[in-house]
Protein backbone atom coordinates (compact mmCIF):
# COMPACT_ATOMS: atom_id res chain seq x y z
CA UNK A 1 5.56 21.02 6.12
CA UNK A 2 4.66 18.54 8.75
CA UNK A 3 2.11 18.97 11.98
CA UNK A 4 1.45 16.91 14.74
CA UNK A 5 -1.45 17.34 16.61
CA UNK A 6 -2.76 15.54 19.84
CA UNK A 7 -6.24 17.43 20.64
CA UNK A 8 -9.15 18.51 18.43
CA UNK A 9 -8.66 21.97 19.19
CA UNK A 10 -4.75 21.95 18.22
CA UNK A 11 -6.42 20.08 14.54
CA UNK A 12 -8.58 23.43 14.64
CA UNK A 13 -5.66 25.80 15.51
CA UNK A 14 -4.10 24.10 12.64
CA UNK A 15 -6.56 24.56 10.29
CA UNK A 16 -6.77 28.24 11.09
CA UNK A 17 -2.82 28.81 11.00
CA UNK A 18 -2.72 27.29 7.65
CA UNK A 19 -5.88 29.04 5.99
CA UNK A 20 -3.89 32.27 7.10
CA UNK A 21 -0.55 31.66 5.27
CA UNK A 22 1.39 30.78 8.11
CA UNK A 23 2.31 26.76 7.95
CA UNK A 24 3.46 26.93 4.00
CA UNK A 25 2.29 24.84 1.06
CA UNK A 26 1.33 21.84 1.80
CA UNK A 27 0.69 20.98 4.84
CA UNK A 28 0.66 17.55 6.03
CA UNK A 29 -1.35 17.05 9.65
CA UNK A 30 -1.29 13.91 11.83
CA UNK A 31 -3.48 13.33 14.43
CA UNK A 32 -2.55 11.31 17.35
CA UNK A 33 -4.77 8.08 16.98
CA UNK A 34 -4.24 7.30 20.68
CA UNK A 35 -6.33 10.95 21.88
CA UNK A 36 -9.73 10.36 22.43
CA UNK A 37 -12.36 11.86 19.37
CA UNK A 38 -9.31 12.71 17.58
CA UNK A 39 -11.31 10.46 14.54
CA UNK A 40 -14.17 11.99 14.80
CA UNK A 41 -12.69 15.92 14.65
CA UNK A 42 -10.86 14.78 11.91
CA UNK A 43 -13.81 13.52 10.41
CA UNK A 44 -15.76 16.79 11.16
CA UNK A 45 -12.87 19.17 9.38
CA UNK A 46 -13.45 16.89 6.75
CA UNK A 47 -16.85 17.31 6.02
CA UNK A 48 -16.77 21.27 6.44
CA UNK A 49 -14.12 21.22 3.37
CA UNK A 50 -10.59 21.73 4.40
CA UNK A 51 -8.43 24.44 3.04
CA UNK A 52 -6.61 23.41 0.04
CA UNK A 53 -3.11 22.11 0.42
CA UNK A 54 -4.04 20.97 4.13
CA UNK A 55 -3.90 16.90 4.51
CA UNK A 56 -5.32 15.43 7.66
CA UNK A 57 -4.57 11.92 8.35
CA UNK A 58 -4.89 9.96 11.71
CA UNK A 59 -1.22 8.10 12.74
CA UNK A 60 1.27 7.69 15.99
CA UNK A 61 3.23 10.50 16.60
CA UNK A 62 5.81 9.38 15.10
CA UNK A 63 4.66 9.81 11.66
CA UNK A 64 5.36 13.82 11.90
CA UNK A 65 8.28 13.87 13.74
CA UNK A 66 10.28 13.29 10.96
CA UNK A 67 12.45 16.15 8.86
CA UNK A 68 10.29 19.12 7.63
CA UNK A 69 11.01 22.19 6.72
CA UNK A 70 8.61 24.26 8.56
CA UNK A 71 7.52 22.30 11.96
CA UNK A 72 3.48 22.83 13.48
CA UNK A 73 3.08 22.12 17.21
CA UNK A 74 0.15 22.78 19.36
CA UNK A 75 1.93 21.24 22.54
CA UNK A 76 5.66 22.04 23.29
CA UNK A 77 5.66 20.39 26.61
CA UNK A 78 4.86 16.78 24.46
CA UNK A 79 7.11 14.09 25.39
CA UNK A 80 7.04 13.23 21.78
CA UNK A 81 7.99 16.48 20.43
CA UNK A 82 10.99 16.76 22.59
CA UNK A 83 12.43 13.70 21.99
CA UNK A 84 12.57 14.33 18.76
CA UNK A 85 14.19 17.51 19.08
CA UNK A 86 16.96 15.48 21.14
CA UNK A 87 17.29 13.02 18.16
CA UNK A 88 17.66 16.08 15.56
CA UNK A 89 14.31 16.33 13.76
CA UNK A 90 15.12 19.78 13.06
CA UNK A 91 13.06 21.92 11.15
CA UNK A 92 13.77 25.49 9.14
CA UNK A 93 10.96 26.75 11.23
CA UNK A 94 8.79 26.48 14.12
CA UNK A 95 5.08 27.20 14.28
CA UNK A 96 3.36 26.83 17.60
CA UNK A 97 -0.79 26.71 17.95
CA UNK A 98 -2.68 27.16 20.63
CA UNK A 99 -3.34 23.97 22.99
CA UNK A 100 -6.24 25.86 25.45
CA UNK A 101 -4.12 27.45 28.47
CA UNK A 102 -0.93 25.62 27.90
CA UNK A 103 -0.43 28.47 25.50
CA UNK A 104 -0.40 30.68 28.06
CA UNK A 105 2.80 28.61 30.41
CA UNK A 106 4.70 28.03 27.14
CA UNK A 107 4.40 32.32 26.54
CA UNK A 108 5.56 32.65 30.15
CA UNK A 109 8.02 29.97 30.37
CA UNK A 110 9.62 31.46 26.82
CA UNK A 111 10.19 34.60 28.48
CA UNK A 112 11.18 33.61 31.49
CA UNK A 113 13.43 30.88 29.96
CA UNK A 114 12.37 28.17 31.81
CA UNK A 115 11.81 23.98 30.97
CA UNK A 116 8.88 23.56 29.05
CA UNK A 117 7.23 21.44 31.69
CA UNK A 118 3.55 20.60 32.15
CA UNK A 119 2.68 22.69 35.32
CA UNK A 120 -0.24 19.47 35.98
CA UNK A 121 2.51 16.71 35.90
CA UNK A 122 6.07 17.96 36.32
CA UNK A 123 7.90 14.66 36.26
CA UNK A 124 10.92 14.07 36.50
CA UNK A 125 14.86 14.29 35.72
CA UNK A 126 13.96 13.31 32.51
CA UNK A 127 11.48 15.87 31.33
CA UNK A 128 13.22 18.47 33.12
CA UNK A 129 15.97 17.73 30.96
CA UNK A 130 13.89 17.31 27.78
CA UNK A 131 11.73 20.65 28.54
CA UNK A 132 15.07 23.10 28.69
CA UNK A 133 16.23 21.20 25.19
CA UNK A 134 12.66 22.53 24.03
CA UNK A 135 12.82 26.06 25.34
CA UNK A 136 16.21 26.38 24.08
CA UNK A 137 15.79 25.24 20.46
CA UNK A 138 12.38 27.45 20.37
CA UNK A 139 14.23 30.74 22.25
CA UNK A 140 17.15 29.95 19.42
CA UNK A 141 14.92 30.04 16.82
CA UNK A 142 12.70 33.19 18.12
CA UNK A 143 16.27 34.95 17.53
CA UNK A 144 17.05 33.80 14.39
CA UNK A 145 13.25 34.91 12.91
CA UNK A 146 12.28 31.16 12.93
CA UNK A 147 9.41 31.07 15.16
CA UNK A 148 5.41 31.89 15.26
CA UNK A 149 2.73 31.86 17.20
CA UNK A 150 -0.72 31.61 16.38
CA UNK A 151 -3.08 31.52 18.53
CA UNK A 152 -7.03 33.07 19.37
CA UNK A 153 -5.80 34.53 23.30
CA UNK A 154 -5.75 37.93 24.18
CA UNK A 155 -2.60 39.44 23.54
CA UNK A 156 -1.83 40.16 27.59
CA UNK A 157 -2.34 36.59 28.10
CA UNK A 158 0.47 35.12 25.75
CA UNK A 159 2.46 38.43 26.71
CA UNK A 160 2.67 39.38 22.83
CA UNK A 161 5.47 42.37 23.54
CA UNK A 162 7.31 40.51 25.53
CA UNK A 163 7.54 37.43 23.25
CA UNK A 164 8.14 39.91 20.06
CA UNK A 165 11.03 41.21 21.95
CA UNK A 166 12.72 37.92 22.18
CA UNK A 167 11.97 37.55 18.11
CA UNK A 168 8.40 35.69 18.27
CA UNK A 169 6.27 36.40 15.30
CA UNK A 170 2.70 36.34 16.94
CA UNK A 171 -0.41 36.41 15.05
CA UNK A 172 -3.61 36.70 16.61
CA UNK A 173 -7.01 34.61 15.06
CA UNK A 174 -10.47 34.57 15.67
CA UNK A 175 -10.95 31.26 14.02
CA UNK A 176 -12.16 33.29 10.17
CA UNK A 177 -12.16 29.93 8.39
CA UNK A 178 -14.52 28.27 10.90
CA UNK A 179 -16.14 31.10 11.05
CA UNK A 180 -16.50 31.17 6.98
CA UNK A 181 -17.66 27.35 6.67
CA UNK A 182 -20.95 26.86 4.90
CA UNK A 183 -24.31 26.30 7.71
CA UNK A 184 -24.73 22.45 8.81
CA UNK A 185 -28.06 21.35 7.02
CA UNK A 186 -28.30 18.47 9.24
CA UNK A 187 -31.37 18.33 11.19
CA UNK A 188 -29.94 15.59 13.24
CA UNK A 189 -27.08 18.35 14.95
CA UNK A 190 -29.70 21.06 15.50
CA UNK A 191 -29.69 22.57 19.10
CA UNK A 192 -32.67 23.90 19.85
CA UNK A 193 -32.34 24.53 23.26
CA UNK A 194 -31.64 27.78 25.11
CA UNK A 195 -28.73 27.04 26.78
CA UNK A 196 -25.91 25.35 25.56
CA UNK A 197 -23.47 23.75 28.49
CA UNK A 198 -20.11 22.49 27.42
CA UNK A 199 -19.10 20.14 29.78
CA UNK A 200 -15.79 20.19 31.29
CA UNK A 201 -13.00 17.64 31.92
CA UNK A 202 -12.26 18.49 35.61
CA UNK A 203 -15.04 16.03 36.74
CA UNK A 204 -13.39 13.58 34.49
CA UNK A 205 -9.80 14.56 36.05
CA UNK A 206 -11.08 14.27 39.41
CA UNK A 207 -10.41 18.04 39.55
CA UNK A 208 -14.02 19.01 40.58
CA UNK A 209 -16.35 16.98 42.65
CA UNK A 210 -19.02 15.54 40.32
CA UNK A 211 -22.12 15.87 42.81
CA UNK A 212 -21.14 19.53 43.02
CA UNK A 213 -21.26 19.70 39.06
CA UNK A 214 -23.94 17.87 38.71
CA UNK A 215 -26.12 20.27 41.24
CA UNK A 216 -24.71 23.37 38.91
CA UNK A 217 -26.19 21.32 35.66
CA UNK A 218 -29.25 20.94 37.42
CA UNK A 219 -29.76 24.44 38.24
CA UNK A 220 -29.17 25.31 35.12
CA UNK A 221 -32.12 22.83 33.63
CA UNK A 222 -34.55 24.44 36.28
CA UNK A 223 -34.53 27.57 34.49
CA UNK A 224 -35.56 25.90 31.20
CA UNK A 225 -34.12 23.31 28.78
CA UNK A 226 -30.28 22.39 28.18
CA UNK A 227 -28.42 20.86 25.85
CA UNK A 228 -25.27 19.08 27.53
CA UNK A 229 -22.01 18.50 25.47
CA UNK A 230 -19.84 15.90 27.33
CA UNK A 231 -16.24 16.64 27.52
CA UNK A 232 -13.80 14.37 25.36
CA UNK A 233 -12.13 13.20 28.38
CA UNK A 234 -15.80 12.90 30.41
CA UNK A 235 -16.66 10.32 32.95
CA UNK A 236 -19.29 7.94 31.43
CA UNK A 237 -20.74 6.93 34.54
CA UNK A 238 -21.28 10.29 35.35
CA UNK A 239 -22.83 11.45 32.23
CA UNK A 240 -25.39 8.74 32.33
CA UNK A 241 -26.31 10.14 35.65
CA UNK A 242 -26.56 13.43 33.57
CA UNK A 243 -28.79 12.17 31.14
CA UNK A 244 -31.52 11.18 34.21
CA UNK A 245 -31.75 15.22 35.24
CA UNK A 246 -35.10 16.30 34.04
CA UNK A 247 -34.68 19.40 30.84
CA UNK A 248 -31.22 18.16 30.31
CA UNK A 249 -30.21 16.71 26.55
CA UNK A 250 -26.95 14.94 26.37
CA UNK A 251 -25.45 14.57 23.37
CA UNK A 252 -22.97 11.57 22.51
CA UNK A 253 -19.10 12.88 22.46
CA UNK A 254 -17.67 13.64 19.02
CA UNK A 255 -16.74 16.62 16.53
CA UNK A 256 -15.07 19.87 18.47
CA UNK A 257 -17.53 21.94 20.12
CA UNK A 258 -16.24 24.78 18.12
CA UNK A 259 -17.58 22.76 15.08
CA UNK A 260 -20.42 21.62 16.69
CA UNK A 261 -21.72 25.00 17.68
CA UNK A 262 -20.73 27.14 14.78
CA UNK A 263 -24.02 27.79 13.53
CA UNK A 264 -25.72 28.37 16.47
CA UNK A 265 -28.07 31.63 16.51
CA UNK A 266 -28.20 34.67 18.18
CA UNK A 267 -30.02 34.92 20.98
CA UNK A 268 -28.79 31.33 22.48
CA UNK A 269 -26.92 31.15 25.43
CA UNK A 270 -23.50 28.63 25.94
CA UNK A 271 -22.35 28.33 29.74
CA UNK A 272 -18.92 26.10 31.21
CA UNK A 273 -17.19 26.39 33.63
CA UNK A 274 -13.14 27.48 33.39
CA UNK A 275 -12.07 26.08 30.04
CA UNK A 276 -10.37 26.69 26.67
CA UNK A 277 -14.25 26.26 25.13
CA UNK A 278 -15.09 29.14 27.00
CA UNK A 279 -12.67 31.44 24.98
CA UNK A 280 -12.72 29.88 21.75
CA UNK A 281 -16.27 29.93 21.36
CA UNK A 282 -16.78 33.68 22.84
CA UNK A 283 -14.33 34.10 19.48
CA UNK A 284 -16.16 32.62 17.68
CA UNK A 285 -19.70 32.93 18.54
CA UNK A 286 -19.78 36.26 20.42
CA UNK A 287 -19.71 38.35 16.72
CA UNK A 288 -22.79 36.30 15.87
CA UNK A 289 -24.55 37.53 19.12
CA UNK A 290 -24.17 34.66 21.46
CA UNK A 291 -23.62 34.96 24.87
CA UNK A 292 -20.63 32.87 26.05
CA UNK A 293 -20.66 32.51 29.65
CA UNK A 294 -17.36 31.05 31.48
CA UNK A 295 -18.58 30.41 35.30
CA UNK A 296 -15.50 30.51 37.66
CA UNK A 297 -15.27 27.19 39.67
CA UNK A 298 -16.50 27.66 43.48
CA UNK A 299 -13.66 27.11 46.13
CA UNK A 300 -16.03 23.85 47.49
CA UNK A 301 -15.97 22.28 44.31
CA UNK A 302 -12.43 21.46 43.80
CA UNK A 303 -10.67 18.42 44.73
CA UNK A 304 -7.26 18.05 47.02
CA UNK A 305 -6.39 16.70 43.44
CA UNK A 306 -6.37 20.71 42.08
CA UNK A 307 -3.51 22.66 43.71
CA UNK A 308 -3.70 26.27 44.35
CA UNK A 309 -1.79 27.24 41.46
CA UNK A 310 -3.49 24.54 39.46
CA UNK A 311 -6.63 26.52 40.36
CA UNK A 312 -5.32 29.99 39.55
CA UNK A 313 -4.20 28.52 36.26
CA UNK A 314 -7.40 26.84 34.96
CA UNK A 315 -9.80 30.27 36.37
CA UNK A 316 -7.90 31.90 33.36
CA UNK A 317 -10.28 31.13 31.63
CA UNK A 318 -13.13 32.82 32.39
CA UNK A 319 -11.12 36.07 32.93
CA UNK A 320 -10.16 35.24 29.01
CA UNK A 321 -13.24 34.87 27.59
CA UNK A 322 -14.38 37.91 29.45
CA UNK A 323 -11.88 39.94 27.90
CA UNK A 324 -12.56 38.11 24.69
CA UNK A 325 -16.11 39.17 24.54
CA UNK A 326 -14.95 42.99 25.86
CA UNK A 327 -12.97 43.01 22.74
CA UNK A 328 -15.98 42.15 20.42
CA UNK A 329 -18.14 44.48 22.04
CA UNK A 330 -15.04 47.52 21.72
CA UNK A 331 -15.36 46.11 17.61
CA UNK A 332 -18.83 46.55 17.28
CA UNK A 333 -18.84 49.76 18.68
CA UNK A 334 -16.29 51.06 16.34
């Protein structure tokens, strides 16, 4: 069984979809050594201890591309994925993890049959072309029982029935083996601040303007200390500015947030703006009594970069991680 994976949080999704049965036995992962941190997540599902018959290795793409009998993707709109469906590196079966909200365009664009093409950079002929090859080899293999999806959204948001009706198997995590890793005894990767903000990569995409975000941040700090976690793909100029904001602790970029925050108390409070952080971590932390707050982005803060349906997009997710934490609450109830 072969994975490629080209974020941290599609190593995490991995993780998850092969601690739950779903990726067979074993499972050989390669992270993208071109993606930014991807070293240092691997590192950090490393030292947590992961599930047996999972091997993580850091390589070019092209290293799982090859023939495998069952096939992991976290990003269906990758170039490098579907070229190599055009050159035949079939597989028995298809297993797609999440990739933040791209999960939710490939559920819609499954249904709707359409080119699995990035809705931030279309392209061209080309990836038109390559995108329907995608769709159709995935919407082929949803009808022959050959394809699952595993991923931590909200069923409404992937459109579960709709993508069971076309023969999707989708199973639905709330990240149990991060959940079940043993506490981080170093003292080094202690928060002990209050609030917890997760920075976001629209500064760094030029989505958001960065004096806007840094007012928010500073806001923030005036009601008492903060711990800032830059984004993988943050703006280093702008962070140092960040770390000159009185109250404000920034930490250096590194493991997954969703590793780096695991053990973090009740009580604590985690803010960021629209992001897949914002739903991952209300799964994950929100059962342990930590409020996970996803702030919608302000119309005066976006860029003539960010498109309206660009915008409608990425406020998905704080919508998601409010219904998220609505289902954890609806749990603990029952």
């Amino acid at each position: 069984m072969s994975a490629l994976v080209e974020s941290p949080l599609q190593l995490l999704c991995v993780v998850e979809a092969h601690a739950a049965g779903l990726t067979g036995f074993p499972t050989r992962v390669v992270a993208r050594a071109d993606v930014p941190t991807m070293r240092a997540a691997v590192d950090a599902v490393r030292a947590v201890g992961p599930p047996d018959g999972l091997h993580v290795e850091v390589g070019p793409a092209r290293d799982a591309l090859g023939p495998a009998d069952v096939r992991v993707v976290g990003d269906p709109f990758s170039g490098a994925f579907q070229s190599s469906l055009v050159r035949g590196g079939g597989a028995d079966r298809f297993v797609v993890v999440d990739d933040g909200l791209a999960t939710v365009d490939v559920a819609r664009r499954l249904v709707a049959g359409e080119p699995m093409v990035r809705l931030a950079a279309p392209g061209g002929p080309l990836r038109s072309a390559l995108g329907t090859v995608a769709t159709r080899r995935l919407l082929r293999a949803a009808r022959q029982d050959r394809l699952t999806l595993c991923t931590m959204l909200p069923p409404d948001a992937v459109r579960a029935d709709a993508l069971r009706g076309l023969g999707v198997d989708v199973q639905e995590h709330s990240f149990e083996w991060l959940a079940s890793r043993p506490a981080d005894t170093d003292p080094a990767l202690r928060v002990d601040e209050p609030t917890v903000v997760v920075g976001s990569g629209l500064v760094g995409d030029r989505l958001v303007h960065a004096d806007a975000y840094a007012a928010w941040l500073r806001g923030l700090a005036a009601d008492g200390p903060v711990r800032y976690l830059p984004h993988r793909r943050h703006d280093p100029l702008v962070t140092a500015l960040f770390e000159q904001i009185p109250g404000v602790r920034v930490d250096a970029p590194g493991a997954p947030v969703e590793l780096r925050l695991r053990d973090l108390p009740a009580g604590r409070r985690v803010v960021s703006l629209p992001s897949t952080s914002a739903i991952t971590l209300t799964r994950l932390l929100a059962p342990r009594g930590v409020e996970v707050v996803g702030q919608h982005v302000p119309d005066a803060w976006w860029t003539d970069r960010a498109g309206p349906r660009l915008r409608e997009h990425l406020g998905l997710a704080a919508d998601l991680a409010a219904q998220a934490a609505g289902r954890t609450r609806a749990r603990r109830v029952a």
